[in-house]
N, C-alpha and C. Protein backbone atom coordinates (compact mmCIF):
# COMPACT_ATOMS: atom_id res chain seq x y z
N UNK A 1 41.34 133.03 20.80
CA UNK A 1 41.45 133.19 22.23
C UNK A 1 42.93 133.05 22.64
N UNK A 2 43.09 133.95 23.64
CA UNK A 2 45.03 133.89 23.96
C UNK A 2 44.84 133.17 25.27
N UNK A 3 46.17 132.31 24.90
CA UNK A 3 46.56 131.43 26.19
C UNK A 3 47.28 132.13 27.15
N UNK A 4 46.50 132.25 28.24
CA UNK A 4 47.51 132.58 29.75
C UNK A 4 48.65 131.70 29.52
N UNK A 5 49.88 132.66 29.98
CA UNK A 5 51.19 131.57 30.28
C UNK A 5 51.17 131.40 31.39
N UNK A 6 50.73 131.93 32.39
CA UNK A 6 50.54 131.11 34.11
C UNK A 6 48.60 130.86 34.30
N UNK A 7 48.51 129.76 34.16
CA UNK A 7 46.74 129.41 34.43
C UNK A 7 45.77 129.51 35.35
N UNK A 8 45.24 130.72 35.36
CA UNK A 8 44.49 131.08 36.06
C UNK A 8 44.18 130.09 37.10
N UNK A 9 44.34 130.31 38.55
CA UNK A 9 44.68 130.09 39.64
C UNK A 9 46.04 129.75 39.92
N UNK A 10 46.75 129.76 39.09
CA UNK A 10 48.50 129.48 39.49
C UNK A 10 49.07 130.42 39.99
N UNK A 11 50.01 130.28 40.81
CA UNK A 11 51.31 131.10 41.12
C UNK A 11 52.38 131.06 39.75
N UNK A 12 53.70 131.48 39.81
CA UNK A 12 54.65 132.18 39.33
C UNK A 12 55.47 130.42 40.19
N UNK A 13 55.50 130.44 40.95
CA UNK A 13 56.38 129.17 41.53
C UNK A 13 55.33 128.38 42.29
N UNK A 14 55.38 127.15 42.14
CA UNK A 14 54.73 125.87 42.72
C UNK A 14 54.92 124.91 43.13
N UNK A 15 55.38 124.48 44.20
CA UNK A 15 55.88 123.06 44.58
C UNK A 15 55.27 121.88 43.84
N UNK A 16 56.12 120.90 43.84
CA UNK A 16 55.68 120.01 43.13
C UNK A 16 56.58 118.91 44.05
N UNK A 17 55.70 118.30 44.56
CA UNK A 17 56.41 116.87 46.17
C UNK A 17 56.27 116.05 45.18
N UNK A 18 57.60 114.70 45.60
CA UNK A 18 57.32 113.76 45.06
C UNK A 18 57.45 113.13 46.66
N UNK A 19 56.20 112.04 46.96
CA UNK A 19 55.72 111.14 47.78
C UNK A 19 55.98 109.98 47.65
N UNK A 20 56.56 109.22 48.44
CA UNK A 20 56.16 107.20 48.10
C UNK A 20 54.98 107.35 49.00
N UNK A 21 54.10 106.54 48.45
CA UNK A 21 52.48 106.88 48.58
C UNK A 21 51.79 108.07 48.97
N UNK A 22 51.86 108.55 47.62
CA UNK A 22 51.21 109.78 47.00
C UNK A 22 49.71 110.03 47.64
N UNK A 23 48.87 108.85 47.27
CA UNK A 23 47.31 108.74 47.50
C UNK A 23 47.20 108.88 49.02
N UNK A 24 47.86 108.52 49.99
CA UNK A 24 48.26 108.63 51.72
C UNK A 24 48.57 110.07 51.67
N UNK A 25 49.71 110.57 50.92
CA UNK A 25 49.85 111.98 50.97
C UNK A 25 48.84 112.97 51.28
N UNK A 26 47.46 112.69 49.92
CA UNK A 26 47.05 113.82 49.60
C UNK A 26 45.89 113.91 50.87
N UNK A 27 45.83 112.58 51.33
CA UNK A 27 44.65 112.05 52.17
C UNK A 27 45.07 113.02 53.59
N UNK A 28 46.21 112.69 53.65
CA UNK A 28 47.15 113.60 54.89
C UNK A 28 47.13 114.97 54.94
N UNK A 29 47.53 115.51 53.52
CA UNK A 29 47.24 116.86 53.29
C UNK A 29 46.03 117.82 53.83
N UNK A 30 44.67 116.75 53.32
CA UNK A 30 43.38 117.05 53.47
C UNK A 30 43.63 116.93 55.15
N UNK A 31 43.59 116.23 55.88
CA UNK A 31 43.45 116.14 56.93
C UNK A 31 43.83 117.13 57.89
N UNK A 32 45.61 117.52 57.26
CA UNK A 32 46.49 118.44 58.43
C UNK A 32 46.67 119.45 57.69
N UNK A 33 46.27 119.87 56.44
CA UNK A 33 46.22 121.53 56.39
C UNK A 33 45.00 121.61 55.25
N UNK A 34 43.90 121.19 55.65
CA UNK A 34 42.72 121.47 54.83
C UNK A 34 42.70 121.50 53.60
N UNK A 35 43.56 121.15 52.87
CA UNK A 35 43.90 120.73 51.60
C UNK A 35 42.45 120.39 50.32
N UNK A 36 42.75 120.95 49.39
CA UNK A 36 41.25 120.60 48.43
C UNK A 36 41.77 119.73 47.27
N UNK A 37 41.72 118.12 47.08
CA UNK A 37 42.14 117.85 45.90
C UNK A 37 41.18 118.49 44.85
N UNK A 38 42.11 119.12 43.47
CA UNK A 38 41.54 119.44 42.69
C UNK A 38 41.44 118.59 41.39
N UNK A 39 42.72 117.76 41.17
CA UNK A 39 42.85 117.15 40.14
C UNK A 39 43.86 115.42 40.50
N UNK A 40 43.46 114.57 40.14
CA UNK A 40 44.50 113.36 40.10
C UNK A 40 44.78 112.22 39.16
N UNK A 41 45.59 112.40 38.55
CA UNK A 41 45.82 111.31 37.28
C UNK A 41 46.40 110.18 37.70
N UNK A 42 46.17 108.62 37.89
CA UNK A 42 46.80 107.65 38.13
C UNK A 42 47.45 106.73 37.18
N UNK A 43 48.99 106.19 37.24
CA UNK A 43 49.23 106.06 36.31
C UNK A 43 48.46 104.30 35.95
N UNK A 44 49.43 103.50 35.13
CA UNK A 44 48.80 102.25 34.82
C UNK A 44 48.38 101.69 35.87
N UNK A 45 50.01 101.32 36.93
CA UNK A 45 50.12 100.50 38.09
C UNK A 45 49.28 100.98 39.22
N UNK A 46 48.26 101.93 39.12
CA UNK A 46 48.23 102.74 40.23
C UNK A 46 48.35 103.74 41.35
N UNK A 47 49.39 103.96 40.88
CA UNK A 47 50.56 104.98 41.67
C UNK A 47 49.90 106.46 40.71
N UNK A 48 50.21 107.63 41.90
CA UNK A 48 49.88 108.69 41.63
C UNK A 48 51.01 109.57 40.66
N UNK A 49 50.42 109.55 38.96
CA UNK A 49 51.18 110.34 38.11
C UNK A 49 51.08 111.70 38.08
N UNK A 50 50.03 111.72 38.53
CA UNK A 50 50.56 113.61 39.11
C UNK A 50 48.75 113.68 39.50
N UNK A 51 49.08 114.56 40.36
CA UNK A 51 47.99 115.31 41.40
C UNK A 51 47.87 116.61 41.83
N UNK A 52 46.92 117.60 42.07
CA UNK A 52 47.21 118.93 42.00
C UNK A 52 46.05 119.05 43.35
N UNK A 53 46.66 119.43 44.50
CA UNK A 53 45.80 120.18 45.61
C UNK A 53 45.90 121.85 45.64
N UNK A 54 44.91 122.17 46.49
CA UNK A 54 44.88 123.84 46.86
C UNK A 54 44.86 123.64 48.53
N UNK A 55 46.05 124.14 48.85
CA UNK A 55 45.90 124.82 50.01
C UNK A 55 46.07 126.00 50.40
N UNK A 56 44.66 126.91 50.75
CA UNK A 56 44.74 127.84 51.23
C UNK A 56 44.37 128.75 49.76
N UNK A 57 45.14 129.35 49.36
CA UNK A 57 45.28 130.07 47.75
C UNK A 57 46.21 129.40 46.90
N UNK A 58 47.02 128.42 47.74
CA UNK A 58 48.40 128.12 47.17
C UNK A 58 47.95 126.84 46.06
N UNK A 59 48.54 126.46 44.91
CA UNK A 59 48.51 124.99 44.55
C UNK A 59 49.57 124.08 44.87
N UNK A 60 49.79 123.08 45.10
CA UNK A 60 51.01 122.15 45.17
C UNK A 60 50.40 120.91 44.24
N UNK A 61 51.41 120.29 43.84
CA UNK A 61 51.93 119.05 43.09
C UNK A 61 51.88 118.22 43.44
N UNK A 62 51.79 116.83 43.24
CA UNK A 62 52.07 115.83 44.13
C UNK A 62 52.26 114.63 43.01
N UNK A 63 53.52 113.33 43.44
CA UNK A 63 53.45 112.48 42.23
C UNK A 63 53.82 111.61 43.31
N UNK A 64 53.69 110.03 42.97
CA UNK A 64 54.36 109.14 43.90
C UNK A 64 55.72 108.95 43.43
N UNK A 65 56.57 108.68 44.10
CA UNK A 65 57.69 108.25 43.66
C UNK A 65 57.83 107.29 42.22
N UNK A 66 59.07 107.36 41.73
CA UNK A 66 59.42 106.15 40.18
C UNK A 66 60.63 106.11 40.55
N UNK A 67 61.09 105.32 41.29
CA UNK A 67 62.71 105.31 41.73
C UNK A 67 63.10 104.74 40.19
N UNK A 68 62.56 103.83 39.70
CA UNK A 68 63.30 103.32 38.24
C UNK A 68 62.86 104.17 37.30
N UNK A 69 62.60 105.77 37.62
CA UNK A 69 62.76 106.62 36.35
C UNK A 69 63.63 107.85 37.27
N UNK A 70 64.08 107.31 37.89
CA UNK A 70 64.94 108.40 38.80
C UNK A 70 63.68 109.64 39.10
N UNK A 71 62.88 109.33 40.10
CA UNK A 71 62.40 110.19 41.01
C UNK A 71 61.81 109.57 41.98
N UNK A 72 62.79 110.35 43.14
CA UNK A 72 62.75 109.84 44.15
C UNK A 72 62.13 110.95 45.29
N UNK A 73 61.15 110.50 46.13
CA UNK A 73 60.75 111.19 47.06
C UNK A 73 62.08 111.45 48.64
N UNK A 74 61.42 112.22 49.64
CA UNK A 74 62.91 112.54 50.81
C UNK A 74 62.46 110.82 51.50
N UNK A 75 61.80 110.25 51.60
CA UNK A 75 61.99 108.86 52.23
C UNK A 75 63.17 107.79 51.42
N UNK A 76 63.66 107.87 50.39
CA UNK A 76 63.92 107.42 49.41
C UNK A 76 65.74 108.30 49.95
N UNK A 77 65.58 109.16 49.57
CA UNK A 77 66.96 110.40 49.96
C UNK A 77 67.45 110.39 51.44
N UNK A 78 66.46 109.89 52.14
CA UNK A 78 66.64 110.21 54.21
C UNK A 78 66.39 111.65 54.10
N UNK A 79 65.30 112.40 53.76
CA UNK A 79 65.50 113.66 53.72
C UNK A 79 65.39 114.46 52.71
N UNK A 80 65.24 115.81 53.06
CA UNK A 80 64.87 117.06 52.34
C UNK A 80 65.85 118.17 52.63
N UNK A 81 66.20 118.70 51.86
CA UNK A 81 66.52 119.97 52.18
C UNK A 81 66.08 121.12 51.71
N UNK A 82 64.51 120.95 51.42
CA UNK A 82 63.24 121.73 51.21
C UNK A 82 62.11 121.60 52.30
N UNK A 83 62.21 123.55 52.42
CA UNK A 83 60.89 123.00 53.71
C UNK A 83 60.15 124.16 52.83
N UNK A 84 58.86 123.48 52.91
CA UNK A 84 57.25 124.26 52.38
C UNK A 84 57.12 125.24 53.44
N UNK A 85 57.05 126.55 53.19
CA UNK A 85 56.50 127.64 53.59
C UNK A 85 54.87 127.91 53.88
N UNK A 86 54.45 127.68 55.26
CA UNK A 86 52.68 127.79 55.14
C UNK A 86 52.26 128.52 56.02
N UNK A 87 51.86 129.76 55.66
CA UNK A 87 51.29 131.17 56.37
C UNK A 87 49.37 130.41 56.69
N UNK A 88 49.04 130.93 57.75
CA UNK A 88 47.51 130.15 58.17
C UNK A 88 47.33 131.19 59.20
N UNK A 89 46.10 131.50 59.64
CA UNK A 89 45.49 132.34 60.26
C UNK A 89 45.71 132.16 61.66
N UNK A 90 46.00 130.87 62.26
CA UNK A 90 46.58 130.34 63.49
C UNK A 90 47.87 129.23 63.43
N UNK A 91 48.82 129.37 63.63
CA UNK A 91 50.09 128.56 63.44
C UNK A 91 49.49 127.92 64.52
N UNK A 92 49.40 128.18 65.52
CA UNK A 92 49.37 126.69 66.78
C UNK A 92 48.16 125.91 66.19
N UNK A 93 47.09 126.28 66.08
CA UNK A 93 46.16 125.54 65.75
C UNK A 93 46.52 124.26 64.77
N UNK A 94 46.97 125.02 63.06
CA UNK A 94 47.33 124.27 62.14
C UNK A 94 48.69 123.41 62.78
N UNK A 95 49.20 123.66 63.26
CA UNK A 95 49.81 122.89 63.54
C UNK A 95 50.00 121.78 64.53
N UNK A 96 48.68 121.88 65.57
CA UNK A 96 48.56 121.08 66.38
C UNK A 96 46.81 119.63 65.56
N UNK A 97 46.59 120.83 64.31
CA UNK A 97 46.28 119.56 63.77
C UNK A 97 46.96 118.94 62.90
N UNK A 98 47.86 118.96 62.34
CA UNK A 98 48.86 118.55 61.70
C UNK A 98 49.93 116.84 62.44
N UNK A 99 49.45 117.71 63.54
CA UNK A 99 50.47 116.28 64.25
C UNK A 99 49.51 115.74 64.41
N UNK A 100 48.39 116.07 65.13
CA UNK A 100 47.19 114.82 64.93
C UNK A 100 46.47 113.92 63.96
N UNK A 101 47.14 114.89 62.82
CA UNK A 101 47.03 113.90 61.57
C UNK A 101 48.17 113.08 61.27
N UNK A 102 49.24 112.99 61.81
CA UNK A 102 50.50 112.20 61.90
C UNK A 102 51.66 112.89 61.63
N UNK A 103 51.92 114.22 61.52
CA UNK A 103 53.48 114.84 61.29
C UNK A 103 53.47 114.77 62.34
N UNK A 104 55.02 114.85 62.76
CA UNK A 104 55.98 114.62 63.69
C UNK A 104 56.54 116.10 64.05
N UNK A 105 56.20 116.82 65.36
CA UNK A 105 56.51 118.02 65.86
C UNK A 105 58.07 118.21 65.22
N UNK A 106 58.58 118.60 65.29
CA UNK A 106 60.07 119.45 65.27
C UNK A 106 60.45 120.40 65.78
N UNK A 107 60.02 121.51 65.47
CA UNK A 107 60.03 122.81 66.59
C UNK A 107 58.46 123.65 66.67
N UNK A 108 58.01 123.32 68.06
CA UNK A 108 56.94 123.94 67.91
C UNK A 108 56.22 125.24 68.04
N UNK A 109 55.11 125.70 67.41
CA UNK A 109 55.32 127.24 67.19
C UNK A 109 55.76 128.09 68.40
N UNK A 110 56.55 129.38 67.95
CA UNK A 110 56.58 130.45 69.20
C UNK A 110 56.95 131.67 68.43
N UNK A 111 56.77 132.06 69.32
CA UNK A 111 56.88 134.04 68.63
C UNK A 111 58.35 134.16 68.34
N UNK A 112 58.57 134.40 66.71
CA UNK A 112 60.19 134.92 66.50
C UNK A 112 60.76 135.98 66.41
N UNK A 113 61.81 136.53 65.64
CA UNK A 113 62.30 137.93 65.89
C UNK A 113 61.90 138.80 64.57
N UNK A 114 61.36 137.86 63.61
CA UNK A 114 60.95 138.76 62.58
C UNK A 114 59.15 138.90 62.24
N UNK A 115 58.39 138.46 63.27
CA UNK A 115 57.21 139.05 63.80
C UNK A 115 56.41 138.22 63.39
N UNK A 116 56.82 136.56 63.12
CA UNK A 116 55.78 135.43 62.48
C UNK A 116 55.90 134.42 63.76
N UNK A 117 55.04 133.86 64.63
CA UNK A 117 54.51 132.78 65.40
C UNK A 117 54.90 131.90 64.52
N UNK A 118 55.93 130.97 64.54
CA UNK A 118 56.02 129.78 63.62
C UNK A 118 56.91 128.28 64.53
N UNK A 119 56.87 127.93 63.40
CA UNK A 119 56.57 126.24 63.86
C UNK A 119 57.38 125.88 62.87
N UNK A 120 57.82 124.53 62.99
CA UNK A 120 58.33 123.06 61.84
C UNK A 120 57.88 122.24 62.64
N UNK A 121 57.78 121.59 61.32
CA UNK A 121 56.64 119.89 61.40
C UNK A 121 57.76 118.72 60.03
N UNK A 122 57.43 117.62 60.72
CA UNK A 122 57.80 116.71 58.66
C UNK A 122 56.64 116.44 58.80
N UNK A 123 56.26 116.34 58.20
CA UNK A 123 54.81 115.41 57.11
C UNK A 123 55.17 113.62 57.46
N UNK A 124 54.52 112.94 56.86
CA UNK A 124 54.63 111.13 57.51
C UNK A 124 55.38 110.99 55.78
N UNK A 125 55.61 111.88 55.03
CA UNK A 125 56.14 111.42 53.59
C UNK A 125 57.77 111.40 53.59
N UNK A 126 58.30 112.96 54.50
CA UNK A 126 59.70 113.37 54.95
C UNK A 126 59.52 114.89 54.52
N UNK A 127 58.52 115.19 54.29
CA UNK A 127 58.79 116.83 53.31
C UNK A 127 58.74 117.59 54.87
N UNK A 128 59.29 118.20 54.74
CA UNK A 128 59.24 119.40 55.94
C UNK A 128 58.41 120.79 55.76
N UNK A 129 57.40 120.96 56.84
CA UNK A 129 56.75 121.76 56.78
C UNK A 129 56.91 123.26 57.68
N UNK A 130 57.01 124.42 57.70
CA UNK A 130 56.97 125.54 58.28
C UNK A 130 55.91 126.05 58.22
N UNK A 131 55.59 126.22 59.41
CA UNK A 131 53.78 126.71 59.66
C UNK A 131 53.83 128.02 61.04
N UNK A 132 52.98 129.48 60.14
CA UNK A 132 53.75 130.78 60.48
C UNK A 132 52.25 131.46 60.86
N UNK A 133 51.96 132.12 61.09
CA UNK A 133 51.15 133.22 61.24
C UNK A 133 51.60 134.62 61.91
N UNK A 134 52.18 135.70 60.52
CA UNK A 134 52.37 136.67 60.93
C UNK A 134 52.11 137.68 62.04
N UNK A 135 52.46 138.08 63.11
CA UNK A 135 52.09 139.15 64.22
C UNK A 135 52.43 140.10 64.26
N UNK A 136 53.27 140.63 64.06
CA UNK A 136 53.68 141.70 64.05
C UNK A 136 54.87 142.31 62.51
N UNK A 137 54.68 143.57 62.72
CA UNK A 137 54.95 144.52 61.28
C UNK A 137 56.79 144.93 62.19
N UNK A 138 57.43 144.43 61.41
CA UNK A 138 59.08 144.97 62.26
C UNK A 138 59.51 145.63 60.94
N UNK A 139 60.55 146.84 61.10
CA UNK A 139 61.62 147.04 60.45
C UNK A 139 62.61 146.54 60.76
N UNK A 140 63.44 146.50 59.29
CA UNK A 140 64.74 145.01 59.26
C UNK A 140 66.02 145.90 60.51
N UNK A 141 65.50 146.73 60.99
CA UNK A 141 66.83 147.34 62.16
C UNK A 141 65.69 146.32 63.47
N UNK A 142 64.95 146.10 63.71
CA UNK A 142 63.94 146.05 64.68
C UNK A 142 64.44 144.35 64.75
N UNK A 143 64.27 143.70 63.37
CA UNK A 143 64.54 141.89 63.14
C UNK A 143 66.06 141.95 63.57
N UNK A 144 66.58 142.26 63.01
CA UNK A 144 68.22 142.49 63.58
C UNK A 144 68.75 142.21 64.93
N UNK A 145 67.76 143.23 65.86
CA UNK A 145 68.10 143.59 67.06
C UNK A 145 67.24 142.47 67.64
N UNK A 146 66.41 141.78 67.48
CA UNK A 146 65.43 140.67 67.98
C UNK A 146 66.57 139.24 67.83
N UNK A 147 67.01 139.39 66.42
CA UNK A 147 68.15 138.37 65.99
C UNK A 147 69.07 138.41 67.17
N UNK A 148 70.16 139.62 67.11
CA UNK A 148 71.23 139.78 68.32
C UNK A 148 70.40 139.39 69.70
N UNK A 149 69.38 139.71 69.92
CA UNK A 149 68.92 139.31 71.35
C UNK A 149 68.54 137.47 71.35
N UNK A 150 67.96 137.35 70.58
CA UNK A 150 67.81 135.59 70.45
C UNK A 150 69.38 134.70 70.58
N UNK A 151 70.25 135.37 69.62
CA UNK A 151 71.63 134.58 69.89
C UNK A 151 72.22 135.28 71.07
N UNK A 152 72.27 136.23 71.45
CA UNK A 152 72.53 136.44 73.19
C UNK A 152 72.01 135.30 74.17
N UNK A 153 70.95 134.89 74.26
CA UNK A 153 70.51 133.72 74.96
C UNK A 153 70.52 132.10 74.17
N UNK A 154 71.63 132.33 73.32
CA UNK A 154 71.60 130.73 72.75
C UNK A 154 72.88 130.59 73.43
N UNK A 155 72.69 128.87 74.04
CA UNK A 155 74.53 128.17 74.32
C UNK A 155 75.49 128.90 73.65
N UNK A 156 76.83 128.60 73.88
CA UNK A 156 77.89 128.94 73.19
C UNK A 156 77.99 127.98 72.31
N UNK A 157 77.60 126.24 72.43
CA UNK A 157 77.75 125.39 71.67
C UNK A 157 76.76 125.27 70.46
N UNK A 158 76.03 125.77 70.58
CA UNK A 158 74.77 126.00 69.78
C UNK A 158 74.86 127.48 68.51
N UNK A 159 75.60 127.91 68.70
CA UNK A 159 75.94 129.35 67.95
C UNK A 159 76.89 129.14 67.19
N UNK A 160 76.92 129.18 65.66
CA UNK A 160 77.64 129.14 64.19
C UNK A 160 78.77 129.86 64.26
């Protein structure tokens, strides 16, 4: 029998979060984006040595932090400079349960210039979330001109 090199239900790329309290994580997950744990290994102490959810089609990762094996979650760092990409059939919805499960708004959804209703959220771990639901079909002359019109109405202090 031949071994798949990507395992049937995997993607090609997969996040893999590291959490300080992992087991809160996945509980959170389930809660604010319907999340399915599929798999969870705990290590001696308790702490989550790796965990595998499905959201949506997607899989993600999940481990608790080991600061004394050098891995450290964004609570640990002050931060991420990774935000999870999450397409859902209603961005306001998912995302207004999301904060009711405890992420913290950031920018909340609205119609952008490249035709996705989207949103940012952090999670209660620090991971940052982007939550989208495509609307409309643009050509990249069409995003462009939506772009130039969005920074037409931004401050002067606010513009790169």
């Amino acid at each position: 029998m031949t071994v798949k090199a990507i395992p049937e239900g995997m993607h090609t790329v997969t996040p893999h979060l590291v959490c300080e309290g992992a087991a809160e994580a996945i509980e959170f997950y389930k809660k604010a984006f319907n999340a399915v744990e599929n798999s969870r290994m705990p290590a001696p102490d308790g702490r989550v040595m790796h965990a595998q959810l499905k959201i949506g089609d997607s899989v993600i990762m999940l481990v608790d932090d080991f600061p004394d094996h050098g891995c450290f979650g964004p609570k640990h760092l002050k931060g991420s400079p990774v935000t999870i990409h999450l397409y859902v059939p209603d961005a306001d919805a998912t995302y207004a349960q999301a904060v009711k499960a405890g992420a913290t708004a950031k920018m909340p959804p609205e119609d952008m210039f490249w035709g996705d209703r989207y949103g940012v959220l952090i999670d209660p771990f620090g991971h940052s979330w982007s939550v989208a639901t495509h609307k409309r079909d643009l050509t990249p002359e069409q995003m462009v001109e939506g772009m130039k019109e969005m920074m037409s109405k931004m401050p002067e202090n606010c513009k790169a």
